[in-house]
C-alpha atoms as a PDB file:
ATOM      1  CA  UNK A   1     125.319   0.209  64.559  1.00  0.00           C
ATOM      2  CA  UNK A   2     126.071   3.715  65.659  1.00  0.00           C
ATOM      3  CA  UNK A   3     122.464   5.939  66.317  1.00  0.00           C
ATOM      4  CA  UNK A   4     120.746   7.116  63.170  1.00  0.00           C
ATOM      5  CA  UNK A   5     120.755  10.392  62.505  1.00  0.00           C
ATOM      6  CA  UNK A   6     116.845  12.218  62.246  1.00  0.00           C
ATOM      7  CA  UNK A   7     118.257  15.511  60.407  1.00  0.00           C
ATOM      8  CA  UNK A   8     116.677  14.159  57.119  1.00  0.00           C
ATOM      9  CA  UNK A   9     113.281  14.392  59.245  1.00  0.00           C
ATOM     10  CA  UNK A  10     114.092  17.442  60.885  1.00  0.00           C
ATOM     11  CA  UNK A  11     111.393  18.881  58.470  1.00  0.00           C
ATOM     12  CA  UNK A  12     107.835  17.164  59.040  1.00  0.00           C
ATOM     13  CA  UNK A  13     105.626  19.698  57.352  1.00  0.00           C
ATOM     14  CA  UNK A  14     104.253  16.460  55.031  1.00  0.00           C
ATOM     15  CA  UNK A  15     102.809  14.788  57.882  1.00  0.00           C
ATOM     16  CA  UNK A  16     102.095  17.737  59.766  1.00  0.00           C
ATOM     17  CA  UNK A  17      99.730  18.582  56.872  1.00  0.00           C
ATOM     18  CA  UNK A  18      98.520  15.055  56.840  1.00  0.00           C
ATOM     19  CA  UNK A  19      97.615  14.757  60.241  1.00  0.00           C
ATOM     20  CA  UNK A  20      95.823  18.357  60.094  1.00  0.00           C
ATOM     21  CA  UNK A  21      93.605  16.893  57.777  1.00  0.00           C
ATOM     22  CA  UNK A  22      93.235  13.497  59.330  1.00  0.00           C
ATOM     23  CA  UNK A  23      92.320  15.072  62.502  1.00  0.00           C
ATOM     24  CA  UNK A  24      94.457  13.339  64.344  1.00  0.00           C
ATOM     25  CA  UNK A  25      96.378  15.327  67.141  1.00  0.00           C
ATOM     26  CA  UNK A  26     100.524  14.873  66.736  1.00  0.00           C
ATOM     27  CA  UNK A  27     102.276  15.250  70.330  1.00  0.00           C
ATOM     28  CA  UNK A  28     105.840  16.343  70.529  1.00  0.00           C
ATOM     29  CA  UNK A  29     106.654  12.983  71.156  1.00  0.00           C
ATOM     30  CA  UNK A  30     104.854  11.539  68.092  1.00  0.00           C
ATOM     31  CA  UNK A  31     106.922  13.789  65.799  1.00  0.00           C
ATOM     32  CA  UNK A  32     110.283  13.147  67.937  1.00  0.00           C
ATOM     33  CA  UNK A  33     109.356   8.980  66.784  1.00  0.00           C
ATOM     34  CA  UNK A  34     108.087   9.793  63.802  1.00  0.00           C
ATOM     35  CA  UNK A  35     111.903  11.256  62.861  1.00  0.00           C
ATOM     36  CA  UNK A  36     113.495   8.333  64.504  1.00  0.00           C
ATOM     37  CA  UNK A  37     111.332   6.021  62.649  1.00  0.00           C
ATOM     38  CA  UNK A  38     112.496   8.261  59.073  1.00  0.00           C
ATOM     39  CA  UNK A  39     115.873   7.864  59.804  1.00  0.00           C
ATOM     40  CA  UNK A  40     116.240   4.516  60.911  1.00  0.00           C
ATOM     41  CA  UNK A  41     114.078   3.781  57.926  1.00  0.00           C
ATOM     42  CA  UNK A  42     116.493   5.448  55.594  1.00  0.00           C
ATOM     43  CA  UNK A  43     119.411   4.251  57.438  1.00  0.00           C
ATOM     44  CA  UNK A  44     118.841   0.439  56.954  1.00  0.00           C
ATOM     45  CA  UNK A  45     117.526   0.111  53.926  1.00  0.00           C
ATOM     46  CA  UNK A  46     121.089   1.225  52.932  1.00  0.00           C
ATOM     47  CA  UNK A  47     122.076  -2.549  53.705  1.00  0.00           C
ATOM     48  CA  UNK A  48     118.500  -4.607  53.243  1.00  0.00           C
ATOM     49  CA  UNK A  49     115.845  -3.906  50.991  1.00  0.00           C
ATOM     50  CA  UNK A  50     113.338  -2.850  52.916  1.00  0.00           C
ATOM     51  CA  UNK A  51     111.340   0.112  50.691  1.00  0.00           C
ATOM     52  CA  UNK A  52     112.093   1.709  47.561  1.00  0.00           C
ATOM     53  CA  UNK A  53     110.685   4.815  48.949  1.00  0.00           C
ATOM     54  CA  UNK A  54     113.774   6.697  50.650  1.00  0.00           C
ATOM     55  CA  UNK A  55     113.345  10.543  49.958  1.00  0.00           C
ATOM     56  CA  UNK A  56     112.689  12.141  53.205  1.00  0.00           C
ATOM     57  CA  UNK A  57     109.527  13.957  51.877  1.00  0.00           C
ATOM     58  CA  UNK A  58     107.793  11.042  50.079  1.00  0.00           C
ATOM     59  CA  UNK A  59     108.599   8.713  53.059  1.00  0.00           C
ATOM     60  CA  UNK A  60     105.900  11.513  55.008  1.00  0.00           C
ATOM     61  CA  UNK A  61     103.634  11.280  52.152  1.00  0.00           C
ATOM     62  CA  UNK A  62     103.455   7.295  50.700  1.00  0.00           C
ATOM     63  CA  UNK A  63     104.709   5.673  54.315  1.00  0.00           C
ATOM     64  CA  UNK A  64     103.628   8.032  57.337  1.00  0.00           C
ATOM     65  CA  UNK A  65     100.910   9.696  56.270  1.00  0.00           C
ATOM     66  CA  UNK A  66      99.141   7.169  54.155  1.00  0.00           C
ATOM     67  CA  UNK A  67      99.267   4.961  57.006  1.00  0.00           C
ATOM     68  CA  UNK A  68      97.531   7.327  59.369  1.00  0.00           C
ATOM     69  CA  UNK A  69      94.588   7.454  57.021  1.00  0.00           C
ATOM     70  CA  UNK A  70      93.298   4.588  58.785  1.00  0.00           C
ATOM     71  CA  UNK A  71      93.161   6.555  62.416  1.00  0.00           C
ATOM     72  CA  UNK A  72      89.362   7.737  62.011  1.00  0.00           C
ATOM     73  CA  UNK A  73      88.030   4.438  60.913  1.00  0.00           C
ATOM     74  CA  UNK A  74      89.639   3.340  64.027  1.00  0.00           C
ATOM     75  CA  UNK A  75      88.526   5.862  66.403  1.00  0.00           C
ATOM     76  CA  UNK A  76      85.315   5.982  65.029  1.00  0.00           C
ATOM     77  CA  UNK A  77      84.910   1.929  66.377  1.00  0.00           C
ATOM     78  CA  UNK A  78      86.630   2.750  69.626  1.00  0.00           C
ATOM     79  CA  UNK A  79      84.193   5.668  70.226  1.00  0.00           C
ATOM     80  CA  UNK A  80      81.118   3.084  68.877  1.00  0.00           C
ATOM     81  CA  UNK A  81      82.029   0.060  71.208  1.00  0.00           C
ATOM     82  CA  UNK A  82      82.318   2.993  73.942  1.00  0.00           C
ATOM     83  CA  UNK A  83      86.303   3.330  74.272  1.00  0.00           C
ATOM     84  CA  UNK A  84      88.331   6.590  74.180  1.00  0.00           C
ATOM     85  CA  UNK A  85      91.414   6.621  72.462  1.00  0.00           C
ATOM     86  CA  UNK A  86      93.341   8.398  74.902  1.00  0.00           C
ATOM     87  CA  UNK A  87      92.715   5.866  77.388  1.00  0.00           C
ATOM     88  CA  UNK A  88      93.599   1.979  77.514  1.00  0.00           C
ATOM     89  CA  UNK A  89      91.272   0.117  75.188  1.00  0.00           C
ATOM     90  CA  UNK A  90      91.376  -3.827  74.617  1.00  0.00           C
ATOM     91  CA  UNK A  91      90.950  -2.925  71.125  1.00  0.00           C
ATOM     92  CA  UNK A  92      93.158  -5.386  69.013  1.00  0.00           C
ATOM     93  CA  UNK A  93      94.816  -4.517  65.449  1.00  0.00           C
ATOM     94  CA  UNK A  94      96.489  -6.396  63.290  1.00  0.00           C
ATOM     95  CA  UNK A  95      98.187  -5.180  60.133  1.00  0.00           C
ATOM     96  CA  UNK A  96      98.992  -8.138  57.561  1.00  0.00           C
ATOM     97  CA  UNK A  97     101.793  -8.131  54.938  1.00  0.00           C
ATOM     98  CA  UNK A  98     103.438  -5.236  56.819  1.00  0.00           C
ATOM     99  CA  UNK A  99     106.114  -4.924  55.068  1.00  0.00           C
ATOM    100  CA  UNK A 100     108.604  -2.320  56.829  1.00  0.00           C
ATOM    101  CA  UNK A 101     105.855  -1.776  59.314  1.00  0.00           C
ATOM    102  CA  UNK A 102     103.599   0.326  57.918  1.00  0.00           C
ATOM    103  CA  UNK A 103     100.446   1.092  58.399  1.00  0.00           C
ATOM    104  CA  UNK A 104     101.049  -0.896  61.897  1.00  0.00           C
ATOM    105  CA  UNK A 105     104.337   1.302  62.905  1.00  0.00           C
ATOM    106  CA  UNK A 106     102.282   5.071  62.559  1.00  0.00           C
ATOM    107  CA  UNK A 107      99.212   3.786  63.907  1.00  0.00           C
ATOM    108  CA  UNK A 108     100.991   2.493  67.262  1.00  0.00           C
ATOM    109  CA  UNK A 109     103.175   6.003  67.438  1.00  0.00           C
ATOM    110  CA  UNK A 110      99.752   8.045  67.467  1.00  0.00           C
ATOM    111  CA  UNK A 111      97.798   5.419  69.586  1.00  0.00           C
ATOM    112  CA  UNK A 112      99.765   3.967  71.832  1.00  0.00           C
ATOM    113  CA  UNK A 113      96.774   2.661  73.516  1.00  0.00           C
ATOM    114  CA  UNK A 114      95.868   0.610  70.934  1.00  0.00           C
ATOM    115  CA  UNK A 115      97.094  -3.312  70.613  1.00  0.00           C
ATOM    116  CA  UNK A 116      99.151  -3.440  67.043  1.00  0.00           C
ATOM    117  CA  UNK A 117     100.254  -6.664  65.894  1.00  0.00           C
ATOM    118  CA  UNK A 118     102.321  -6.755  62.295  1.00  0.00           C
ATOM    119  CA  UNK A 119     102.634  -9.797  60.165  1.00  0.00           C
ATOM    120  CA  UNK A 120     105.182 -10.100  58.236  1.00  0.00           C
ATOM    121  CA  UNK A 121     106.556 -13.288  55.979  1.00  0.00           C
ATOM    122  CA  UNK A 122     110.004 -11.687  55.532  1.00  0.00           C
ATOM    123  CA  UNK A 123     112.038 -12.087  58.249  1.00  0.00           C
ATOM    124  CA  UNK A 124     115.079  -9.256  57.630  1.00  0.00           C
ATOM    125  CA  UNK A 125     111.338  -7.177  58.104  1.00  0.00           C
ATOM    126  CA  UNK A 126     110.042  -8.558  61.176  1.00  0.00           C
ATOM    127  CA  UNK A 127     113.728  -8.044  62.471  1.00  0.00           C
ATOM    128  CA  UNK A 128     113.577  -4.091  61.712  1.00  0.00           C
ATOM    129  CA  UNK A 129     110.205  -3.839  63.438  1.00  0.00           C
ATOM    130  CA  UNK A 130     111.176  -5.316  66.186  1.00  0.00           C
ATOM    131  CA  UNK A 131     114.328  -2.799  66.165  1.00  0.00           C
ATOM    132  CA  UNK A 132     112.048   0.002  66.126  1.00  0.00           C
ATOM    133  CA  UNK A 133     109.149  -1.087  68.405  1.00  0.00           C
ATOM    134  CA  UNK A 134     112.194  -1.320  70.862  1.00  0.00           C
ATOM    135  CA  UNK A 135     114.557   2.198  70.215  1.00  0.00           C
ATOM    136  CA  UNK A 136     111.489   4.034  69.919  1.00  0.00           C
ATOM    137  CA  UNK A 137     109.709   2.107  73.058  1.00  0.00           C
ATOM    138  CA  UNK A 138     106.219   1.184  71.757  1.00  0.00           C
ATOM    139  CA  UNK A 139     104.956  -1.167  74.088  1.00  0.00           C
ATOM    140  CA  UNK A 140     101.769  -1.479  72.110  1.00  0.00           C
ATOM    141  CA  UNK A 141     103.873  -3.237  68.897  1.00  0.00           C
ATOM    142  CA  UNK A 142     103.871  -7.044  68.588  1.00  0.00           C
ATOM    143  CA  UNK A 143     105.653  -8.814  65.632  1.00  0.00           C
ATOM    144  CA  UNK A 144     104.981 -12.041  64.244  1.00  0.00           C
ATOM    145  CA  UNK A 145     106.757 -13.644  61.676  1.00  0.00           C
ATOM    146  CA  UNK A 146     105.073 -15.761  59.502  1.00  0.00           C
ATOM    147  CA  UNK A 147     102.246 -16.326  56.447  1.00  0.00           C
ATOM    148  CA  UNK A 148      98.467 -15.076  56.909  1.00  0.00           C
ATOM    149  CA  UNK A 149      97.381 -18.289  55.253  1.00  0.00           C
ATOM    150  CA  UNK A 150      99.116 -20.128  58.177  1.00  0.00           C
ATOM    151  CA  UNK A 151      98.799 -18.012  61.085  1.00  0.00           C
ATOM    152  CA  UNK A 152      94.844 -17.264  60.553  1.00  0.00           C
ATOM    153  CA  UNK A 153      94.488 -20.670  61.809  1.00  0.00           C
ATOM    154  CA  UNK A 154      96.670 -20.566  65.221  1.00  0.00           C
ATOM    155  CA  UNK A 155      93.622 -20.132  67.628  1.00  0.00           C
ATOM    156  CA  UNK A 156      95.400 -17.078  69.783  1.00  0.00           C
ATOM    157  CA  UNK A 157      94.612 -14.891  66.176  1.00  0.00           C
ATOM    158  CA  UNK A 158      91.531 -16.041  64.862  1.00  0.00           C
ATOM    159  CA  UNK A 159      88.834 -14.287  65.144  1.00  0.00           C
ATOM    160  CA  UNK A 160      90.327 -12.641  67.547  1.00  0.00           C
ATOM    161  CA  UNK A 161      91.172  -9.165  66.306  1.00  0.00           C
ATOM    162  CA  UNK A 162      88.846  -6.073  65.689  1.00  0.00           C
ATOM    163  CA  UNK A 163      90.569  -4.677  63.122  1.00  0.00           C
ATOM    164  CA  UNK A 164      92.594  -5.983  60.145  1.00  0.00           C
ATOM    165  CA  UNK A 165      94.850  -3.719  57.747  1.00  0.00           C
ATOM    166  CA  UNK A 166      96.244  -4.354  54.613  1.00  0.00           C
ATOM    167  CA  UNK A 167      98.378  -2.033  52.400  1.00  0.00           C
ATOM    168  CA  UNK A 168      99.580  -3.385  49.219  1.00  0.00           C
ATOM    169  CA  UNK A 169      99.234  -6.842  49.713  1.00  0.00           C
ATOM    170  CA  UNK A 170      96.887  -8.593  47.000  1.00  0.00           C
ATOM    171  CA  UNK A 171      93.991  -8.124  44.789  1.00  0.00           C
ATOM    172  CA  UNK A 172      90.673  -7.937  47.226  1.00  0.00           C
ATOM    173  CA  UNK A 173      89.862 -11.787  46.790  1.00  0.00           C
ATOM    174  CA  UNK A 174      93.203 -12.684  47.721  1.00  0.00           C
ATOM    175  CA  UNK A 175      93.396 -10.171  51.122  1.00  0.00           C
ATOM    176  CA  UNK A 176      90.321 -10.745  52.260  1.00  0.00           C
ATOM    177  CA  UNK A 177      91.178 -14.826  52.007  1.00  0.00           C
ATOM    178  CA  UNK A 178      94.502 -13.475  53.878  1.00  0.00           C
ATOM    179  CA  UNK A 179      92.308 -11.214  56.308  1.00  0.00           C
ATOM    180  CA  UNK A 180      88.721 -12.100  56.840  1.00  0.00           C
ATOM    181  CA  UNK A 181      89.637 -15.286  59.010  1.00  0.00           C
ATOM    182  CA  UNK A 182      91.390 -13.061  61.608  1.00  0.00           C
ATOM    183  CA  UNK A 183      88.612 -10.792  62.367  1.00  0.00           C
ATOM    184  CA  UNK A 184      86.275 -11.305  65.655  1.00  0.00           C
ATOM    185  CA  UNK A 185      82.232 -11.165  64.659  1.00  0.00           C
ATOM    186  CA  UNK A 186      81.754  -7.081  63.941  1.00  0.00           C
ATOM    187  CA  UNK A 187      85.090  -6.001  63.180  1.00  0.00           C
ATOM    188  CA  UNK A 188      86.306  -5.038  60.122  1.00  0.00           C
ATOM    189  CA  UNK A 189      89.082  -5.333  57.493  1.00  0.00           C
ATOM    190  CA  UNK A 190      90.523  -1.955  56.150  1.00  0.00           C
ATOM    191  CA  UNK A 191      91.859  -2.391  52.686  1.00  0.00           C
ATOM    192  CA  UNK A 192      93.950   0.581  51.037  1.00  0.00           C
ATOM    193  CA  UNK A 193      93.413   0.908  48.001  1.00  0.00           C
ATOM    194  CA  UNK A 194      93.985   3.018  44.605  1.00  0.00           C
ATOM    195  CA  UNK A 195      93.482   2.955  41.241  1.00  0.00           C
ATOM    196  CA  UNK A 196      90.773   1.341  39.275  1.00  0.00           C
ATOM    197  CA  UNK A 197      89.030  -1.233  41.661  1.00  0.00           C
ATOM    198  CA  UNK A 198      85.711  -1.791  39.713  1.00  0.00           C
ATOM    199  CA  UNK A 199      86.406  -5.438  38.488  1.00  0.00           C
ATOM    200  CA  UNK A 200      88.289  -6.273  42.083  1.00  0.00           C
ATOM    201  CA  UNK A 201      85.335  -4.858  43.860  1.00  0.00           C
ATOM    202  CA  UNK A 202      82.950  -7.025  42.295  1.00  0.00           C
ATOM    203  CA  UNK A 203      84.994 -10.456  42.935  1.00  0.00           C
ATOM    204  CA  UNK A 204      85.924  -9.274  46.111  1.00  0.00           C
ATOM    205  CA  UNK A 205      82.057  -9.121  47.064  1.00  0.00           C
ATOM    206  CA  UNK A 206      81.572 -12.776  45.842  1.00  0.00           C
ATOM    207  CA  UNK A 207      84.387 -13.191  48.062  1.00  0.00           C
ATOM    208  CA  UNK A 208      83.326 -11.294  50.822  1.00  0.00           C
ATOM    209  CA  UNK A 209      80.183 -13.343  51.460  1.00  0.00           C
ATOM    210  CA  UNK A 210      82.092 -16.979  51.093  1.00  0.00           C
ATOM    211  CA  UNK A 211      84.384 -15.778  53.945  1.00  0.00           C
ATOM    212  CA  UNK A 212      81.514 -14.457  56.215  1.00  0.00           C
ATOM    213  CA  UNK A 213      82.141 -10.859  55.480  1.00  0.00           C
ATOM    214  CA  UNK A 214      80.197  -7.857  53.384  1.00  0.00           C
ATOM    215  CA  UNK A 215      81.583  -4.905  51.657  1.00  0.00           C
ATOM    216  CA  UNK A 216      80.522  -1.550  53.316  1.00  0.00           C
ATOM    217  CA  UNK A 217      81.810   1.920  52.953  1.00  0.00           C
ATOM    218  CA  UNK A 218      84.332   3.346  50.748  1.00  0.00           C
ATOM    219  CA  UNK A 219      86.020   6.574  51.824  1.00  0.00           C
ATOM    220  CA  UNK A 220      88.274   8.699  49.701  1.00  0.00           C
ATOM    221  CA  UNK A 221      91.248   9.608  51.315  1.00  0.00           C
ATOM    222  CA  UNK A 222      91.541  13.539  51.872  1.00  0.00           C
ATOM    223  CA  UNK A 223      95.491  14.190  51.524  1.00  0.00           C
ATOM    224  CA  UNK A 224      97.522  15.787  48.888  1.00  0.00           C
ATOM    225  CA  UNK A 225     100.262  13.004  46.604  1.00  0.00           C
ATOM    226  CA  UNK A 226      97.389  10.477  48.025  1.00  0.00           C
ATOM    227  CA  UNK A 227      94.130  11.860  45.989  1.00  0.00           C
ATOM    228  CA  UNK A 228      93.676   7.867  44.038  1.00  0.00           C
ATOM    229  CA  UNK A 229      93.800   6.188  47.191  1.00  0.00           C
ATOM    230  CA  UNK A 230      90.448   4.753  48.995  1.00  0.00           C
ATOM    231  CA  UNK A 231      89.871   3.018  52.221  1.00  0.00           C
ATOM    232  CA  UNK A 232      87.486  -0.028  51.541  1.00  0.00           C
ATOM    233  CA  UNK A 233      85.722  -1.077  54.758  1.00  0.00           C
ATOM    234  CA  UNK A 234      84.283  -5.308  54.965  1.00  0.00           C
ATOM    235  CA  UNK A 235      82.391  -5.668  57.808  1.00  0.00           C
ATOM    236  CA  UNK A 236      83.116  -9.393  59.394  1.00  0.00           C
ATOM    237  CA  UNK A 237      78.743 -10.574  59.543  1.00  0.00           C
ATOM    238  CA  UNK A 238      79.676 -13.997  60.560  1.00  0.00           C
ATOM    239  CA  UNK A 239      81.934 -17.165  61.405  1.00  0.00           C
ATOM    240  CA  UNK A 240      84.903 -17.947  58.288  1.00  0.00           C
ATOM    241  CA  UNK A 241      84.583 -21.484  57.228  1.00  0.00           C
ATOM    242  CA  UNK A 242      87.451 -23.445  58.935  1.00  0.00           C
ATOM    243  CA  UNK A 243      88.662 -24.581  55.757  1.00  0.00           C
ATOM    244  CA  UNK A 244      90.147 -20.828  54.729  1.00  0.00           C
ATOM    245  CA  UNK A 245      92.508 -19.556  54.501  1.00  0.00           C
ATOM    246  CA  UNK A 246      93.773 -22.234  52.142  1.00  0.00           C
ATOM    247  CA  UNK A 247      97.300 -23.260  52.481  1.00  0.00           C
ATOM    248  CA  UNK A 248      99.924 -20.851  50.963  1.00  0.00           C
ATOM    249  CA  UNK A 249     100.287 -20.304  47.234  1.00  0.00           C
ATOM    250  CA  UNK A 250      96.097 -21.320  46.872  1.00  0.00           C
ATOM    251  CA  UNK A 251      94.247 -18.395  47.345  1.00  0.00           C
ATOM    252  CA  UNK A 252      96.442 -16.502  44.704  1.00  0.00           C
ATOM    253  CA  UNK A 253      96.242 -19.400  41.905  1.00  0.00           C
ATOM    254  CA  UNK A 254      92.541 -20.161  42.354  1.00  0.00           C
ATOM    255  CA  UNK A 255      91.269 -16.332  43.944  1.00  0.00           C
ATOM    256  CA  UNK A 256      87.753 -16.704  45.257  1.00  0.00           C
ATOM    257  CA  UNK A 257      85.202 -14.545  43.589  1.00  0.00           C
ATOM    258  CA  UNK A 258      86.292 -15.369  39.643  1.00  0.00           C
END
């Protein structure tokens, strides 16, 4: 497969924007990956299904930019346990149900200090990561085929990671089945979120306290095309029973919570 081409990308005022408002610091080098991510994006879903977002400009807004919403939450832990994030950090992230790779794919561009490890069930996906993590050389990337309610009991990944993302991936009983179980003692799941959550808050806090977690903040997330979208924070407060996750196909058929 000949090189992609990143014209389509060429314009990265979206992000840009995004990034302004985020905070978060874009180096020549960021932008130069975040066009080869765009176009390689664009190129292969031509051939596998990998997003139904392919428009240059909404690919900035619903893929690169959404995904960097998550960069203060993690800099703000980095900074707490006494880190920097422009130096190497033994800080470990883990994006589940990543889909094309994202949130895990922006995150590693802008921190490449930072430990990302995507999960993906799909394999055609984990394949594509793994195709970008190399052209675009982020060292920092790990992919891992396989199912959360499987791999949350391998003992190299649970509780083992700080952080836990999850974009569009299941109702908050459900993810935080998926997620909880992978997060060391003080770490966190991010969920992103939009829409109406008031019923899936409250069964995700029944949840929350069966998996030996606790809902904390919820922070609106500041970017224009994004304005219904919230980051919900659950703190990990102690150990997951052994028994979850439950073996695929459970946790969606009997969610904990209702």
């Amino acid at each position: 497969m000949s090189a992609p081409s990143t014209d389509a990308f060429a314009d990265l005022s979206r992000l840009d924007a995004a990034a302004r408002a985020l905070h978060v610091q874009l180096t020549a080098r960021d932008r130069n990956r975040f066009k080869q991510l765009g176009a390689m994006l664009v190129r292969e879903n031509a051939t596998m299904n990998l997003t139904a977002i392919t428009d240059p400009a909404e690919v900035q807004t619903l893929h690169f930019a959404d995904s960097l919403t998550v960069v203060p939450a993690l800099d703000a832990y980095v900074r707490l346990i006494g880190g920097d994030v422009a130096m190497l950090s033994t800080v470990r992230v883990l994006d589940v149900g990543s889909g094309a790779g994202f949130p895990g794919l922006p995150l590693a561009i802008v921190r490449p200090r930072i430990a990302v490890t995507l999960l993906e069930a799909t394999g055609k996906k984990v394949a594509f990561i793994r195709r970008v993590a190399d052209d675009l050389g982020l060292d920092n990337v790990t992919a891992l085929s396989g199912r959360a309610e499987e791999m949350a009991h391998h003992p190299t990944l649970r509780e083992q990671m700080d952080i836990v993302l999850a974009r569009a991936v299941a109702r908050l009983p459900v993810l935080l089945e998926y997620c909880l179980p992978f997060v060391r003692l003080n770490g966190f799941v991010l969920a992103m979120k939009s829409g109406d959550l008031t019923d899936e808050l409250r069964a995700g806090a029944h949840a929350a306290v069966e998996l030996g977690g606790a809902i904390g903040p919820i922070t609106p997330v500041p970017i224009p095309g994004l304005e219904s979208h919230v980051l919900i924070r659950i703190d990990k407060t102690g150990e997951t029973p052994a028994k979850y996750p439950r073996r695929p196909g459970i946790p969606t058929k009997r969610p904990l919570g209702i």
